[in-house]
Protein backbone atom coordinates (compact mmCIF):
# COMPACT_ATOMS: atom_id res chain seq x y z
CA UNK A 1 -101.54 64.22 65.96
CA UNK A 2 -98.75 64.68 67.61
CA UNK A 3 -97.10 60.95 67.25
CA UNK A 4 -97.60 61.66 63.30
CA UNK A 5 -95.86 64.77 63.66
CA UNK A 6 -92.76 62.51 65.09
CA UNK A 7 -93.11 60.36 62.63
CA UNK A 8 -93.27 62.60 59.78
CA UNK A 9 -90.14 64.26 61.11
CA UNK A 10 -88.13 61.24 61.90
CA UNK A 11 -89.05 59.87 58.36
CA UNK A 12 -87.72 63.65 57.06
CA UNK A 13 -84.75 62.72 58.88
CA UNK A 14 -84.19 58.92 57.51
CA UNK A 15 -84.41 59.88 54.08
CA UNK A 16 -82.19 63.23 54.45
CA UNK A 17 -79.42 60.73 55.84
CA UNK A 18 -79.54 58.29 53.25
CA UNK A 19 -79.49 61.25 50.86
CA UNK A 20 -76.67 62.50 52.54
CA UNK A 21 -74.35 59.44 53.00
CA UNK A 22 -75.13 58.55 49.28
CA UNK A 23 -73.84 61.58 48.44
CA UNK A 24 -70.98 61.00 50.36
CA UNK A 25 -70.21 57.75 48.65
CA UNK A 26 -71.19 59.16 45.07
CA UNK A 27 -68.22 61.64 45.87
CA UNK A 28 -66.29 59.27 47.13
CA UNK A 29 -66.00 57.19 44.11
CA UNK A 30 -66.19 59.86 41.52
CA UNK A 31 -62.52 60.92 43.25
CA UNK A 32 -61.40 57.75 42.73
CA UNK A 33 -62.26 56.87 39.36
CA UNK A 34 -60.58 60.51 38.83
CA UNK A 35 -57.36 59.27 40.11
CA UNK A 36 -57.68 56.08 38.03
CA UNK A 37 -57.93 58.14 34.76
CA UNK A 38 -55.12 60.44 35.74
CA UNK A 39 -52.99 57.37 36.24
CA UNK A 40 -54.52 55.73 33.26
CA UNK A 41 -53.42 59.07 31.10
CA UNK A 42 -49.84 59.00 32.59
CA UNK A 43 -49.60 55.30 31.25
CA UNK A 44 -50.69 56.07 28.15
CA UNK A 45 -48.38 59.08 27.91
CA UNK A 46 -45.32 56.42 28.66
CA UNK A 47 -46.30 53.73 26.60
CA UNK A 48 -46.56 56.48 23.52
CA UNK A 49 -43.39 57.89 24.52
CA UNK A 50 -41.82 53.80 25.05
CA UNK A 51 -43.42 53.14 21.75
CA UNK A 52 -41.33 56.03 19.82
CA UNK A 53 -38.15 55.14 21.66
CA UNK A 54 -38.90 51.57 20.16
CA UNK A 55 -39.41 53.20 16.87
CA UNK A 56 -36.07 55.10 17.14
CA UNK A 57 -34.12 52.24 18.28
CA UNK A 58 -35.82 49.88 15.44
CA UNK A 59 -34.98 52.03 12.43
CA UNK A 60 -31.28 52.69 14.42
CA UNK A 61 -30.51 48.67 14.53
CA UNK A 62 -31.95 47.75 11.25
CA UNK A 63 -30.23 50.60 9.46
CA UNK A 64 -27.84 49.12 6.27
CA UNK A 65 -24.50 50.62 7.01
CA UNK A 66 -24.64 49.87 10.85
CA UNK A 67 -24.98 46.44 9.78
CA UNK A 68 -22.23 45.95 7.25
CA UNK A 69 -19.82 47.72 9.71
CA UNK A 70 -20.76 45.13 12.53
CA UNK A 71 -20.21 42.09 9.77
CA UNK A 72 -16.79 44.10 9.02
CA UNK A 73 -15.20 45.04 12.54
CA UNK A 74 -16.98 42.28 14.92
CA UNK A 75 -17.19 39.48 12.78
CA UNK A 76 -14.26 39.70 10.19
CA UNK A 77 -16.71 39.72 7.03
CA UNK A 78 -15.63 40.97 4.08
CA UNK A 79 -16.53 41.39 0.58
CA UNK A 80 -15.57 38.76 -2.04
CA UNK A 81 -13.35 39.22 -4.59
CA UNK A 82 -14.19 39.53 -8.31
CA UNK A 83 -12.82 36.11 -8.79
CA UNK A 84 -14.52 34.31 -6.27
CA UNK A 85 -18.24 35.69 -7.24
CA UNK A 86 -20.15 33.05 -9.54
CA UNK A 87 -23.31 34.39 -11.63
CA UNK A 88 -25.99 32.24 -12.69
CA UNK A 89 -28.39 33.03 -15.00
CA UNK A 90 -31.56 31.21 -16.38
């Protein structure tokens, strides 16, 4: 009676460990994954913020006048003279 009693208890005692260091590791990784996300999050929240910078510089560089003043100043371009424009028509 008494050896089941052992038993019994050291049996109570396995399976209260396991529970225990599963627990532990459950925890464990449910912190991590947490910090993953959080830095996951923060990426997103630069890429979105990249992304509209992108945007802004896009519509800046493509803009009409900017580019007619860069054919003007840096590259000498001018408009053509009445004379010197030929229309063709169907």
């Amino acid at each position: 009676m008494r050896l089941k009693n052992i038993i019994f208890t050291l049996a109570l005692l396995t399976i209260t460990l396991v529970i225990i260091v599963n627990y532990i590791y459950l925890q464990h990784k449910t912190r991590k994954q947490f910090v993953e996300l959080q830095a996951s999050i923060e990426q997103e929240h630069n890429l979105n913020a990249d992304w509209g910078r992108l945007q802004l510089e896009h519509s800046t560089l493509v803009n009409n006048s900017r580019i007619e003043t860069i054919a003007k100043i840096q590259l000498g371009m001018k408009l053509p003279e009445d004379e010197h424009i030929i229309s063709i028509t169907r």
